[in-house]
Protein backbone atom coordinates (compact mmCIF):
# COMPACT_ATOMS: atom_id res chain seq x y z
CA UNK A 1 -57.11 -27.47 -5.97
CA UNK A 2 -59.83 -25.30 -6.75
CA UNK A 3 -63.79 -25.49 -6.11
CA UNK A 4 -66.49 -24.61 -9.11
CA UNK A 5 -68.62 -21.04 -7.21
CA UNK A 6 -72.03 -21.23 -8.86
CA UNK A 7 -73.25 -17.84 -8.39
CA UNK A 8 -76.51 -16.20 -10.46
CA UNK A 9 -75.81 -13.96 -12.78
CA UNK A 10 -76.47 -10.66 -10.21
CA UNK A 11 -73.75 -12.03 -7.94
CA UNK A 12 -71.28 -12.28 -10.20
CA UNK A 13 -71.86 -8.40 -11.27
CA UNK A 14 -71.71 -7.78 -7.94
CA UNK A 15 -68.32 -9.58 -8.11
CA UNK A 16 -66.94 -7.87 -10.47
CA UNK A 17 -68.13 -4.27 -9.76
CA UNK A 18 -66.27 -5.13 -6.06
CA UNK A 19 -63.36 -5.98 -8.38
CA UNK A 20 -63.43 -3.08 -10.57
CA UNK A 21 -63.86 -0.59 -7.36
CA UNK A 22 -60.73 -2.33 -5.72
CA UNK A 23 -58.53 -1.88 -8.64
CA UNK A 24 -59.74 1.41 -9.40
CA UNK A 25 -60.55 3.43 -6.51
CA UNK A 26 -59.04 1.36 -2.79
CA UNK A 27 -55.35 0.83 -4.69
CA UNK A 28 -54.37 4.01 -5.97
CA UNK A 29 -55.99 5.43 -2.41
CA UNK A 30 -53.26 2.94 -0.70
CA UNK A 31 -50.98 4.31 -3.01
CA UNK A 32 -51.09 7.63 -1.95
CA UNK A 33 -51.40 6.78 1.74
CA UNK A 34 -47.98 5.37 1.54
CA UNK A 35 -46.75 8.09 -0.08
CA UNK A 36 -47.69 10.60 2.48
CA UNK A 37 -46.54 8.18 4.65
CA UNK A 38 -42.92 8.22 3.43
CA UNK A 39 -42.85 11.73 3.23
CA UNK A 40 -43.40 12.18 6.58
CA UNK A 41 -39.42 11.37 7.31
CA UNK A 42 -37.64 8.40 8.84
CA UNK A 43 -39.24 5.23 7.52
CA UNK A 44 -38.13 2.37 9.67
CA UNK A 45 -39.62 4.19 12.89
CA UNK A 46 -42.78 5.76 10.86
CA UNK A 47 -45.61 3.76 11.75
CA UNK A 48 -48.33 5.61 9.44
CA UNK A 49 -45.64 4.11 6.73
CA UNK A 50 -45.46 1.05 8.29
CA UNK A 51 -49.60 0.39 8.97
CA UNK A 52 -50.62 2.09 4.80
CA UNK A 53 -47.73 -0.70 3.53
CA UNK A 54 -50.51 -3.50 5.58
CA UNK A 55 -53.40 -2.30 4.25
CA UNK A 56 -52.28 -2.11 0.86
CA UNK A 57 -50.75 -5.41 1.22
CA UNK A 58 -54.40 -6.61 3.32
CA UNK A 59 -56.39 -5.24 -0.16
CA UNK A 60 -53.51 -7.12 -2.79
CA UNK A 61 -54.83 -10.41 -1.03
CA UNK A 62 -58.08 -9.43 -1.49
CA UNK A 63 -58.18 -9.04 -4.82
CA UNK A 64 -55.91 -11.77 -5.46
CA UNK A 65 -58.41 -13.86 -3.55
CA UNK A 66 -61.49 -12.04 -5.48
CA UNK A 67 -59.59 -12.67 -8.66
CA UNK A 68 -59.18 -16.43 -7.76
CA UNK A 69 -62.80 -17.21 -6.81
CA UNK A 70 -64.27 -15.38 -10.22
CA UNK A 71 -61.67 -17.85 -12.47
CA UNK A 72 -63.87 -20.39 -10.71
CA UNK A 73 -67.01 -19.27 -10.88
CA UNK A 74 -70.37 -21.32 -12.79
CA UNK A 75 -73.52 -19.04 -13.55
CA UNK A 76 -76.82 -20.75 -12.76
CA UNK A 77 -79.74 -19.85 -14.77
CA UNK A 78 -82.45 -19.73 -12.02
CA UNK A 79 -84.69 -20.33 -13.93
CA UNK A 80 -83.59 -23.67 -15.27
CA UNK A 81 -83.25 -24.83 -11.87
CA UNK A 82 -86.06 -27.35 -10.66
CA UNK A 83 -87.24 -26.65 -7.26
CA UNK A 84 -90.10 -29.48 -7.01
């Protein structure tokens, strides 16, 4: 079951510029670090292989887990909040 985030409005760009630079920039660099990886020969002994196919599979669950916590996310207006 998932919990309501309420974030202000500046968090949740934050959010989803963190989102944007994962998808854009950190995956297609895990990309290529597995593919220099598996060029470098034998794959079940190649441990540069081995520790790029982690990390890209580390950053997957971070965006999955990004991606999860903005479907769930509430924006506060701060300034409708009452502080008294």
């Amino acid at each position: 079951m998932s919990t309501i985030q309420y974030v202000t409005k500046e968090t949740l760009e934050q959010m989803k510029a963190e989102l944007q630079r994962m998808r854009a920039v950190d995956r297609p660099a895990a990309s290529k670090a597995i593919a220099e990886a598996r060029e470098k020969g034998d794959l079940k002994e190649n441990a540069e292989y081995d520790a790029a196919k982690e990390a890209q599979g580390i950053l997957e669950a971070r965006i999955a887990a990004l991606e999860g916590a903005m479907a769930n996310v509430r924006v506060l207006d701060e300034s409708a909040i009452d502080t008294s």
